[in-house]
PDB file of N, CA and C in Angstrom:
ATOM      1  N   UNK A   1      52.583  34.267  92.477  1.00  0.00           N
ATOM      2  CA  UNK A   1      52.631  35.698  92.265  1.00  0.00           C
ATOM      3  C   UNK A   1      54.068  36.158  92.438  1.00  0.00           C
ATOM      4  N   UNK A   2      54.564  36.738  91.656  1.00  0.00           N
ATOM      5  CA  UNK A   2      56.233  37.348  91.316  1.00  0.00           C
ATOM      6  C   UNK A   2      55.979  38.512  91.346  1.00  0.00           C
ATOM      7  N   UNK A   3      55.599  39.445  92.275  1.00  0.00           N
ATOM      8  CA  UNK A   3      56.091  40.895  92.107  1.00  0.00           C
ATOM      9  C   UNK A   3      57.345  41.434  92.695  1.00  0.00           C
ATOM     10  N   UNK A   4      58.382  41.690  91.531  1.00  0.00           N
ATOM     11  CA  UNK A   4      58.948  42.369  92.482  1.00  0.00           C
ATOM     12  C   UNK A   4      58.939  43.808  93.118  1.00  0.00           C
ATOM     13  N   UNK A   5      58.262  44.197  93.327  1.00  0.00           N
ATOM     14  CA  UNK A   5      57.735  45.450  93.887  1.00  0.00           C
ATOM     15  C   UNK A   5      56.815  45.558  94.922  1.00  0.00           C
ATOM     16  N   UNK A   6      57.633  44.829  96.463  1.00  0.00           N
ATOM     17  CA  UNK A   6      56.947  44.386  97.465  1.00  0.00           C
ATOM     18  C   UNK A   6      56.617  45.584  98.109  1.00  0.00           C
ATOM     19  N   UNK A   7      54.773  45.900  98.464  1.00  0.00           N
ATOM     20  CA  UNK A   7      54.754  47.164  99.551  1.00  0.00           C
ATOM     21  C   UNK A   7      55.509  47.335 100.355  1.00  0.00           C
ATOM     22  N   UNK A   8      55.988  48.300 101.412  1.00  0.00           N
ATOM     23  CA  UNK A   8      56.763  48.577 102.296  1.00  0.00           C
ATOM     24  C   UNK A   8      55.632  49.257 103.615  1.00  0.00           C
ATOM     25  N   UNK A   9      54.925  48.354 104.494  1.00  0.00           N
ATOM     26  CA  UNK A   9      54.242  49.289 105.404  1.00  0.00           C
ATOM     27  C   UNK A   9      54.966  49.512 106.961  1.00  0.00           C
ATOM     28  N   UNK A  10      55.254  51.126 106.940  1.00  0.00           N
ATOM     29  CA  UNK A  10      56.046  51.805 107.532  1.00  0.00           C
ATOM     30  C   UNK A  10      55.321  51.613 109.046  1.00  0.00           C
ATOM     31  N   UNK A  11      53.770  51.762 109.255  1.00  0.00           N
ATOM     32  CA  UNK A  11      52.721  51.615 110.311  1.00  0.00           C
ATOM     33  C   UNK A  11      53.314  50.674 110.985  1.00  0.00           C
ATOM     34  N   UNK A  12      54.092  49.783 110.430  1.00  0.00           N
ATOM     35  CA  UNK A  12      54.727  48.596 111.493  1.00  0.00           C
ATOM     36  C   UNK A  12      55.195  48.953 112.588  1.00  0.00           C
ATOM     37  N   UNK A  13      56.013  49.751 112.805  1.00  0.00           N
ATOM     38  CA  UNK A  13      57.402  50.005 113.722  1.00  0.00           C
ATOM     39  C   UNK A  13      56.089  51.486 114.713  1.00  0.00           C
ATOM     40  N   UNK A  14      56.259  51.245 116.013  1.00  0.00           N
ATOM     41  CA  UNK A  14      55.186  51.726 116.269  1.00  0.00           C
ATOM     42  C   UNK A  14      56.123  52.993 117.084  1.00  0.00           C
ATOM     43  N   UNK A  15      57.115  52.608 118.016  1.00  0.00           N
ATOM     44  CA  UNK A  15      58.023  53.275 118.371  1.00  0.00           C
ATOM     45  C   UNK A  15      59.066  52.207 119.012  1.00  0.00           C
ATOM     46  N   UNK A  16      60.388  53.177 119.536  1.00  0.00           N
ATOM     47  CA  UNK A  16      61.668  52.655 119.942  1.00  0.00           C
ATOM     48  C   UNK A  16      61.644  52.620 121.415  1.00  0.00           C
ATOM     49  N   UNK A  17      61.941  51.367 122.073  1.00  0.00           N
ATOM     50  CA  UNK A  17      61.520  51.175 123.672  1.00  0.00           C
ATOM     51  C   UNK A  17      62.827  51.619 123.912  1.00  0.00           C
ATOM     52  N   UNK A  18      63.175  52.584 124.761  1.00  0.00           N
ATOM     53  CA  UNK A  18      64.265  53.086 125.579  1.00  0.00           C
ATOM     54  C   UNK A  18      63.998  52.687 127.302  1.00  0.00           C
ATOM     55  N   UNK A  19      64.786  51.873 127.318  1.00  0.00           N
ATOM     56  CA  UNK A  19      64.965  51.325 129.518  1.00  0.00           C
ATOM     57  C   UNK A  19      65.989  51.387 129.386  1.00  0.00           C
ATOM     58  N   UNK A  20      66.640  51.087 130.764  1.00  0.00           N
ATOM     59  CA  UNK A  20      68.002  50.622 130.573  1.00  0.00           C
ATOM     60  C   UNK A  20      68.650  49.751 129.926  1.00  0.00           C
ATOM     61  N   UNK A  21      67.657  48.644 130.080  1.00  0.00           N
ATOM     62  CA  UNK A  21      68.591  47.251 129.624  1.00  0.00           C
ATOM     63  C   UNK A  21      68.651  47.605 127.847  1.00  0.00           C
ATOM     64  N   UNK A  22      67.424  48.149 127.511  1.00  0.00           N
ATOM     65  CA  UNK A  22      67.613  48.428 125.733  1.00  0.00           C
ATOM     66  C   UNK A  22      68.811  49.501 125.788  1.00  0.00           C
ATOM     67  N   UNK A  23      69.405  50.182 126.449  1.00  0.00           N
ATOM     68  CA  UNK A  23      70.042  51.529 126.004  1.00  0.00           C
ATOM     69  C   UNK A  23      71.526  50.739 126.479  1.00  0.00           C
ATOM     70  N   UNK A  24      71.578  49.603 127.083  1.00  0.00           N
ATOM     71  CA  UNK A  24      72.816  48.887 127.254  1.00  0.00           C
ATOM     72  C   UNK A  24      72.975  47.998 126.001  1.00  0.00           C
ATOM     73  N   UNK A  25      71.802  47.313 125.551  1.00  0.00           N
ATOM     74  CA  UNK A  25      71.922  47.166 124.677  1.00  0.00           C
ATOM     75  C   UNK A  25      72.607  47.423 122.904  1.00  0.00           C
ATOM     76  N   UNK A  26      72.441  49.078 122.761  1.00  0.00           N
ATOM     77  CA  UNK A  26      73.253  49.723 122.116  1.00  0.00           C
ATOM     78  C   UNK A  26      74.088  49.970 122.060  1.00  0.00           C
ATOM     79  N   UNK A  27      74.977  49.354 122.923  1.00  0.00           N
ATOM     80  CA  UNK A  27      76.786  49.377 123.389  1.00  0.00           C
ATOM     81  C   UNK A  27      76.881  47.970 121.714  1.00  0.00           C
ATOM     82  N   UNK A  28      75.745  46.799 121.856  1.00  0.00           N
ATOM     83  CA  UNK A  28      76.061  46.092 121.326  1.00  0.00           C
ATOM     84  C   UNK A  28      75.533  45.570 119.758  1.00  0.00           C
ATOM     85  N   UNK A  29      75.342  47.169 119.669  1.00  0.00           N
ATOM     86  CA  UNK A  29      74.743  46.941 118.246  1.00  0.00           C
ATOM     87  C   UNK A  29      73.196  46.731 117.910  1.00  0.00           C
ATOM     88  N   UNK A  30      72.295  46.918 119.383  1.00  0.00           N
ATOM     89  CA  UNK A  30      71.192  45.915 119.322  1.00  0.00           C
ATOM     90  C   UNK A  30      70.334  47.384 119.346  1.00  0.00           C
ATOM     91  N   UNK A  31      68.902  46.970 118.322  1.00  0.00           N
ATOM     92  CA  UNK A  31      67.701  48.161 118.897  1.00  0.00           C
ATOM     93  C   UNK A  31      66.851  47.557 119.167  1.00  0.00           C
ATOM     94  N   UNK A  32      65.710  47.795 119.829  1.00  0.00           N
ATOM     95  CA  UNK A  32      64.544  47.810 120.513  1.00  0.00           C
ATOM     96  C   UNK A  32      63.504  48.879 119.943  1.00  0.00           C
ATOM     97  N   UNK A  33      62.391  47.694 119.107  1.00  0.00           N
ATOM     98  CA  UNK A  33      61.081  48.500 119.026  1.00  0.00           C
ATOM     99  C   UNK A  33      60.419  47.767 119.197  1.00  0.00           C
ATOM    100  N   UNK A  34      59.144  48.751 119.575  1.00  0.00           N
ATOM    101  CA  UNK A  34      57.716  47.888 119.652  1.00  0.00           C
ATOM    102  C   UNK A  34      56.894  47.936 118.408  1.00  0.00           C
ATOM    103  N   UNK A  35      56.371  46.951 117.831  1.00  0.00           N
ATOM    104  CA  UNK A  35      56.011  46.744 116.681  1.00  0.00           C
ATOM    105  C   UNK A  35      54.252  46.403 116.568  1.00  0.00           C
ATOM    106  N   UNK A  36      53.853  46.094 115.333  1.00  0.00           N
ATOM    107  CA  UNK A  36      52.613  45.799 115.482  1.00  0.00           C
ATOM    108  C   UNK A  36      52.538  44.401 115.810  1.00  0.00           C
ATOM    109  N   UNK A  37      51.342  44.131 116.439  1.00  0.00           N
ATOM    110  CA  UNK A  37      51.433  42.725 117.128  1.00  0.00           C
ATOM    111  C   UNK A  37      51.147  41.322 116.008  1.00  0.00           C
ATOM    112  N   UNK A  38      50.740  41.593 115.200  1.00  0.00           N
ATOM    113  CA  UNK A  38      50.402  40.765 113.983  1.00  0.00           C
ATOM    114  C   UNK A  38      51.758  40.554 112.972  1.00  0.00           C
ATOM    115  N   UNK A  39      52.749  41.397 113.006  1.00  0.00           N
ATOM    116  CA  UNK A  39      54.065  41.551 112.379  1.00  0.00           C
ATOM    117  C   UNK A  39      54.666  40.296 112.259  1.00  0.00           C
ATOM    118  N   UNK A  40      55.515  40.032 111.104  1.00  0.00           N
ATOM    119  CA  UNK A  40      56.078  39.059 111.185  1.00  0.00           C
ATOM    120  C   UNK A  40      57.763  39.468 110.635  1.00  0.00           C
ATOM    121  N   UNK A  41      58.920  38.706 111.171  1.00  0.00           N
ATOM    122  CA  UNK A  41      59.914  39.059 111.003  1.00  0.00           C
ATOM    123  C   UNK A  41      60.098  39.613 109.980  1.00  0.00           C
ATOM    124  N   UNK A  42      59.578  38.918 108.806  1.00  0.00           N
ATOM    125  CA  UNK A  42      60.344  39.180 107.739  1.00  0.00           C
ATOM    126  C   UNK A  42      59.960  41.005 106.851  1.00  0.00           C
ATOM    127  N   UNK A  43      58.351  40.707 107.264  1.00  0.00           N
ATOM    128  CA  UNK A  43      57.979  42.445 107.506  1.00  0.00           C
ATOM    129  C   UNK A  43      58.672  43.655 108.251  1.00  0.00           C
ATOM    130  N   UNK A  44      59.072  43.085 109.296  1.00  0.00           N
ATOM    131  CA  UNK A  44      60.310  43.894 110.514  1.00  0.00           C
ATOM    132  C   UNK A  44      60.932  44.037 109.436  1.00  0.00           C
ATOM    133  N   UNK A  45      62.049  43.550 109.173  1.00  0.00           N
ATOM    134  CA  UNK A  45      62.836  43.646 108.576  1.00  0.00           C
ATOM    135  C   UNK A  45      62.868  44.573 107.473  1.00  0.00           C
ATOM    136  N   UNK A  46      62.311  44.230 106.580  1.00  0.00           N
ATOM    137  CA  UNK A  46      62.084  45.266 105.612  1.00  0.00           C
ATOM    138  C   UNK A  46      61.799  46.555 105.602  1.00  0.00           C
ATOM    139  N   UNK A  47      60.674  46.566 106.047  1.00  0.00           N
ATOM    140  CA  UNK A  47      60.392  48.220 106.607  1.00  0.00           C
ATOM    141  C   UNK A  47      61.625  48.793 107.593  1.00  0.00           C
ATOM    142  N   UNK A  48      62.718  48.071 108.359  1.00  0.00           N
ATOM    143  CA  UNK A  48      63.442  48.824 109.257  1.00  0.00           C
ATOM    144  C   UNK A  48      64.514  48.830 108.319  1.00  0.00           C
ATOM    145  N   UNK A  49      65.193  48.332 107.281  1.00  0.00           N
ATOM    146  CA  UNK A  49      65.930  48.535 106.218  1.00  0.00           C
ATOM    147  C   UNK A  49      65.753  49.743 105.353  1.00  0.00           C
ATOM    148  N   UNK A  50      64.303  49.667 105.266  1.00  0.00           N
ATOM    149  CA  UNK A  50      63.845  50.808 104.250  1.00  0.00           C
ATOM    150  C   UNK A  50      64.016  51.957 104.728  1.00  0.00           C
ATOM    151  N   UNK A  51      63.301  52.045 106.284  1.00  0.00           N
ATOM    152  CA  UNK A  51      63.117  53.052 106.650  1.00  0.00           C
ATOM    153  C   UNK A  51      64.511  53.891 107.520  1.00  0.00           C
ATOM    154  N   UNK A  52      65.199  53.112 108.079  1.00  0.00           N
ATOM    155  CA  UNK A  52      66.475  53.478 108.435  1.00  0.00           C
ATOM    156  C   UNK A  52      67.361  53.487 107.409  1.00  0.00           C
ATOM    157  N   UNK A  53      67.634  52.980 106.422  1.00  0.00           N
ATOM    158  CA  UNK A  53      68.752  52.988 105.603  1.00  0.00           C
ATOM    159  C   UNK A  53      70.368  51.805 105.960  1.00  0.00           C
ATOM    160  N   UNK A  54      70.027  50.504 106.584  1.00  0.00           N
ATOM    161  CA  UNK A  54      70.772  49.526 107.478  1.00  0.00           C
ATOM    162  C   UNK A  54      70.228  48.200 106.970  1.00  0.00           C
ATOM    163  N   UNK A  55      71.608  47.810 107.296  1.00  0.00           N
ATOM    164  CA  UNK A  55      71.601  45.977 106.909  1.00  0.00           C
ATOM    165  C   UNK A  55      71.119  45.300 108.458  1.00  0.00           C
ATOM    166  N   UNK A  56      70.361  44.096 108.272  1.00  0.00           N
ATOM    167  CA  UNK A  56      69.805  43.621 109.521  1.00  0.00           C
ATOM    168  C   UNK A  56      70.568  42.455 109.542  1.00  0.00           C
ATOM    169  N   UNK A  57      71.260  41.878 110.932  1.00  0.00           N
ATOM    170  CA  UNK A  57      72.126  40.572 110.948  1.00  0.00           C
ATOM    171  C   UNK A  57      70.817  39.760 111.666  1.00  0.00           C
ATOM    172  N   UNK A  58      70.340  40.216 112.927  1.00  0.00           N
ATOM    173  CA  UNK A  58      69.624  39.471 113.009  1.00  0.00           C
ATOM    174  C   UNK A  58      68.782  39.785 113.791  1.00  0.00           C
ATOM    175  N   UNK A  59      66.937  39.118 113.644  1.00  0.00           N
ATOM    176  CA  UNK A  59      65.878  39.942 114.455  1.00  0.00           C
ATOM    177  C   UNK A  59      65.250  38.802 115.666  1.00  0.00           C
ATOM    178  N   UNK A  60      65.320  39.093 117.069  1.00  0.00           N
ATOM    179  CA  UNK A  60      64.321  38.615 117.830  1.00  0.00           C
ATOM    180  C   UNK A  60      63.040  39.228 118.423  1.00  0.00           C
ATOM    181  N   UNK A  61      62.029  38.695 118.129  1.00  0.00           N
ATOM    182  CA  UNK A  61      60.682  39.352 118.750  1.00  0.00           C
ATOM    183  C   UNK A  61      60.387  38.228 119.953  1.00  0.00           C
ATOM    184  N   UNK A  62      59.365  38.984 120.813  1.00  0.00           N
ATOM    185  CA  UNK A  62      58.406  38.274 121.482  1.00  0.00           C
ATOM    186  C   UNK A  62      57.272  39.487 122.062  1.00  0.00           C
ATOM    187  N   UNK A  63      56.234  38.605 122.319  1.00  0.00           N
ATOM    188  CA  UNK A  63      54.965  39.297 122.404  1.00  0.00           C
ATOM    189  C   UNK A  63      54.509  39.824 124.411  1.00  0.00           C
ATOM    190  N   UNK A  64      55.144  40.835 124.531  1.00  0.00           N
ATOM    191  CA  UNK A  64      54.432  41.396 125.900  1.00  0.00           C
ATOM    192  C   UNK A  64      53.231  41.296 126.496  1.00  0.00           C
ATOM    193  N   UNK A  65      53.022  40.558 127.201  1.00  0.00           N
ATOM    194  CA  UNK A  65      51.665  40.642 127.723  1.00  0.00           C
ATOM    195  C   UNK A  65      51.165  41.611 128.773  1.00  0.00           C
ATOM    196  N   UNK A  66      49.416  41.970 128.611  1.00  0.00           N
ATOM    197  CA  UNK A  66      49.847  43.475 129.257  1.00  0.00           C
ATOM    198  C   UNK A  66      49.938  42.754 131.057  1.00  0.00           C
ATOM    199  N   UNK A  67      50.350  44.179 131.648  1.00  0.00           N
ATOM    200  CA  UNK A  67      50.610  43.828 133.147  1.00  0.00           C
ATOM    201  C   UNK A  67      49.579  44.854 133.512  1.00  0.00           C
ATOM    202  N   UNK A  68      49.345  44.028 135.218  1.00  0.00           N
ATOM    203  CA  UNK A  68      48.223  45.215 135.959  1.00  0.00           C
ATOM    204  C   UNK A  68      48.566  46.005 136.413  1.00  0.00           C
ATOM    205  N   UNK A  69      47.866  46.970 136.774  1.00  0.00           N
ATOM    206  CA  UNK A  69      48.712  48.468 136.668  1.00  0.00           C
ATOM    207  C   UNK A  69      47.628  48.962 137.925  1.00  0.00           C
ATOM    208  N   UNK A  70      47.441  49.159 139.050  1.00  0.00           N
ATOM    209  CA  UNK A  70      46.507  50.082 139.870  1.00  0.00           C
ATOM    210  C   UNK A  70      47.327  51.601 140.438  1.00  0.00           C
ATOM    211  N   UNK A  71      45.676  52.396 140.078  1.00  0.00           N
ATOM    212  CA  UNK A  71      45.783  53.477 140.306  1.00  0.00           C
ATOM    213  C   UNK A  71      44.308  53.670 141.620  1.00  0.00           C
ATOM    214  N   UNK A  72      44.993  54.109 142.923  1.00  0.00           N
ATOM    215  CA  UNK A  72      44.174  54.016 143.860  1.00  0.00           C
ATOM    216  C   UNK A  72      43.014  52.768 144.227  1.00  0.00           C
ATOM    217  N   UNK A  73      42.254  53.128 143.949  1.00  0.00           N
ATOM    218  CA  UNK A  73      41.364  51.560 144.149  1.00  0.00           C
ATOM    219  C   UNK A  73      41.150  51.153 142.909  1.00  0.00           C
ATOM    220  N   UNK A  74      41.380  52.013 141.615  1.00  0.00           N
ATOM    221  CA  UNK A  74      41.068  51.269 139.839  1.00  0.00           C
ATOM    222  C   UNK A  74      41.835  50.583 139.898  1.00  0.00           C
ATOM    223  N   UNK A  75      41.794  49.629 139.090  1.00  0.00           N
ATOM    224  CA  UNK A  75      42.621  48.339 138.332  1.00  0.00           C
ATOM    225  C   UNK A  75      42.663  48.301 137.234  1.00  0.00           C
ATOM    226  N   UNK A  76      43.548  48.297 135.999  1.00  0.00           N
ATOM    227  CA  UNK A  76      43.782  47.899 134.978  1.00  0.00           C
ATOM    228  C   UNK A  76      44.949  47.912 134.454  1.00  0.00           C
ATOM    229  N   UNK A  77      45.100  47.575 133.179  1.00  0.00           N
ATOM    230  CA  UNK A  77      45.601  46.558 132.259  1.00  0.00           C
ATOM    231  C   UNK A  77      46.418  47.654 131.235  1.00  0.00           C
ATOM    232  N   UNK A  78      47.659  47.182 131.379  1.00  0.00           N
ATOM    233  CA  UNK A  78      48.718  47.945 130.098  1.00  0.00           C
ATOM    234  C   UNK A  78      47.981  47.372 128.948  1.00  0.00           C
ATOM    235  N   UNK A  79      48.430  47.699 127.555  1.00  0.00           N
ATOM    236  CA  UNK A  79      48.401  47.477 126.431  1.00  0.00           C
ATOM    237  C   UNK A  79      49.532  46.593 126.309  1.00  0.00           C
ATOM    238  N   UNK A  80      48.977  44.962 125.492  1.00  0.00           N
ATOM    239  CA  UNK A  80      49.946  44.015 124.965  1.00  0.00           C
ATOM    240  C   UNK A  80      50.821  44.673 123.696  1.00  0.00           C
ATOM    241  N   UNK A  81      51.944  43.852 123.477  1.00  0.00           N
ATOM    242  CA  UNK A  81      52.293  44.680 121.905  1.00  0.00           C
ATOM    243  C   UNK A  81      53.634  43.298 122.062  1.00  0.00           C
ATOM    244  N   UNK A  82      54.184  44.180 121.099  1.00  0.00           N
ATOM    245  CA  UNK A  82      55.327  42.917 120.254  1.00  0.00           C
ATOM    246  C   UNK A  82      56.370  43.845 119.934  1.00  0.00           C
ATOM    247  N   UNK A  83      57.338  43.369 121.021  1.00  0.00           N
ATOM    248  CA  UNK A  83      58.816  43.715 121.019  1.00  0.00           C
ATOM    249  C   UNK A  83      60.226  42.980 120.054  1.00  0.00           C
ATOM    250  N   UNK A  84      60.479  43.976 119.357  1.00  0.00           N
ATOM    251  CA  UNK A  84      61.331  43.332 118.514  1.00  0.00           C
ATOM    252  C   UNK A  84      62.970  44.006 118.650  1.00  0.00           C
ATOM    253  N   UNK A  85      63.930  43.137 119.337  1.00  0.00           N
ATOM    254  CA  UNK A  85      65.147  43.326 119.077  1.00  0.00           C
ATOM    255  C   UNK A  85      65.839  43.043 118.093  1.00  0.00           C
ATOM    256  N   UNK A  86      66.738  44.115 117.379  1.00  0.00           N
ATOM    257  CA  UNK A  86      67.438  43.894 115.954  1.00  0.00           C
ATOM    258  C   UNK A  86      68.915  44.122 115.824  1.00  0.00           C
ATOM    259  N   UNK A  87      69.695  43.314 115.510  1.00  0.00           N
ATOM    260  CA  UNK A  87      70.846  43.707 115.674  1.00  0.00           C
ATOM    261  C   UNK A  87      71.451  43.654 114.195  1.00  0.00           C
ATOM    262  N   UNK A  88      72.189  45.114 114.028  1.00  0.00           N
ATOM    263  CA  UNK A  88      72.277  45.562 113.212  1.00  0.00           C
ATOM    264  C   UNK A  88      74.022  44.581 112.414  1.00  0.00           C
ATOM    265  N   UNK A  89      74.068  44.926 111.840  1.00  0.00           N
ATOM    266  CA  UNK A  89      75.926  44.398 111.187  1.00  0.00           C
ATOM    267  C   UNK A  89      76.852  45.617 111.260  1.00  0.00           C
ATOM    268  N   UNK A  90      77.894  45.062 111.520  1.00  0.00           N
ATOM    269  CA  UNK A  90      79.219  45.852 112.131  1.00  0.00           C
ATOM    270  C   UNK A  90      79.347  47.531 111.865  1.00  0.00           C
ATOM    271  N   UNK A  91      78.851  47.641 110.551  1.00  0.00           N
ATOM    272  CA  UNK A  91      79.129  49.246 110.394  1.00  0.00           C
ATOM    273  C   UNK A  91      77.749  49.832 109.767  1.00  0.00           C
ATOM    274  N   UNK A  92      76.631  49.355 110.576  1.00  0.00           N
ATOM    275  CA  UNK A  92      75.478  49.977 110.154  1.00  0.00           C
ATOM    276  C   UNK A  92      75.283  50.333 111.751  1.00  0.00           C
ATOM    277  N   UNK A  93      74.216  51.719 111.968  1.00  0.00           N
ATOM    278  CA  UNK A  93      73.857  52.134 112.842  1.00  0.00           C
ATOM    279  C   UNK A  93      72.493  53.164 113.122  1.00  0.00           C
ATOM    280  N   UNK A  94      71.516  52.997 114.231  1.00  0.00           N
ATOM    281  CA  UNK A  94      70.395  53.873 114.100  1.00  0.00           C
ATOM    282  C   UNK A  94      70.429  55.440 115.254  1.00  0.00           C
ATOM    283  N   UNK A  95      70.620  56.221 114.382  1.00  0.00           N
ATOM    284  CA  UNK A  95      70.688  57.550 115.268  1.00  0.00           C
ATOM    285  C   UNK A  95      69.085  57.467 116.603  1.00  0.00           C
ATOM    286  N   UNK A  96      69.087  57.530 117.283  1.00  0.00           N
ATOM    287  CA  UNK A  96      68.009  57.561 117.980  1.00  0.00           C
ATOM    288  C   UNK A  96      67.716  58.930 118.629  1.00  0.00           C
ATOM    289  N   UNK A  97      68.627  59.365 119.085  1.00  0.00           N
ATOM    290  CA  UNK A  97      68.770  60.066 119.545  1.00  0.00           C
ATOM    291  C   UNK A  97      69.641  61.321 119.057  1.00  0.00           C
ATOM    292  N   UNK A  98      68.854  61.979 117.894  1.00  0.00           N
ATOM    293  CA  UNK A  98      69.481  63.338 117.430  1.00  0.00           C
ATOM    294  C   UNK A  98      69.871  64.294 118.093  1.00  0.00           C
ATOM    295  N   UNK A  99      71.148  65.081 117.279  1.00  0.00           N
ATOM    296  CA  UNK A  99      71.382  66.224 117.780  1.00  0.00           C
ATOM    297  C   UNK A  99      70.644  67.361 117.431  1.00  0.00           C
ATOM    298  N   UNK A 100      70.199  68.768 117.862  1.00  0.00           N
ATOM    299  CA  UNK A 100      69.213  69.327 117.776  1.00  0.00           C
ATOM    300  C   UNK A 100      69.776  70.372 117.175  1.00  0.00           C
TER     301      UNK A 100
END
């Protein structure tokens, strides 16, 4: 199958993880999202090209497992998901944080 007219599903990119270590990260070119857990790089990729308007140098994921979380005597469980760091090429960049 040769189409060139590959879908683009945007539903991927679920949101942008902001901690510290991701927001140090951006000193070095690098973003942080959490993605859908079934995703595969090459899907990342595309949709964050499309949808940002940026060249991708290079993408690492790995999959979060959830952690336990208690609230008074309850117990439970974060939500797993799939973290993907992307580092962008020298003069591409993602506004994250607009001015208002």
């Amino acid at each position: 199958m040769t189409n060139n007219t590959e879908s683009i599903n945007i539903d991927i990119i679920k949101h942008p993880i902001i901690t510290d270590k991701s927001t140090q990260l951006l000193e070095e070119n690098q973003y942080s999202f959490a993605v859908d857990n079934k995703a595969h790089k090459k899907d990342i990729k595309k949709t964050i090209e499309y949808t940002f308007n940026v060249k991708i140098k290079h993408i690492k994921t790995c999959n979060r497992h959830p952690k336990k979380k208690r609230v008074g005597k309850f117990i439970g469980y974060k939500k797993r998901y799939k973290k993907a760091i992307i580092t962008l090429k020298n003069n591409y960049s993602i506004n994250l944080f607009p001015e208002n």
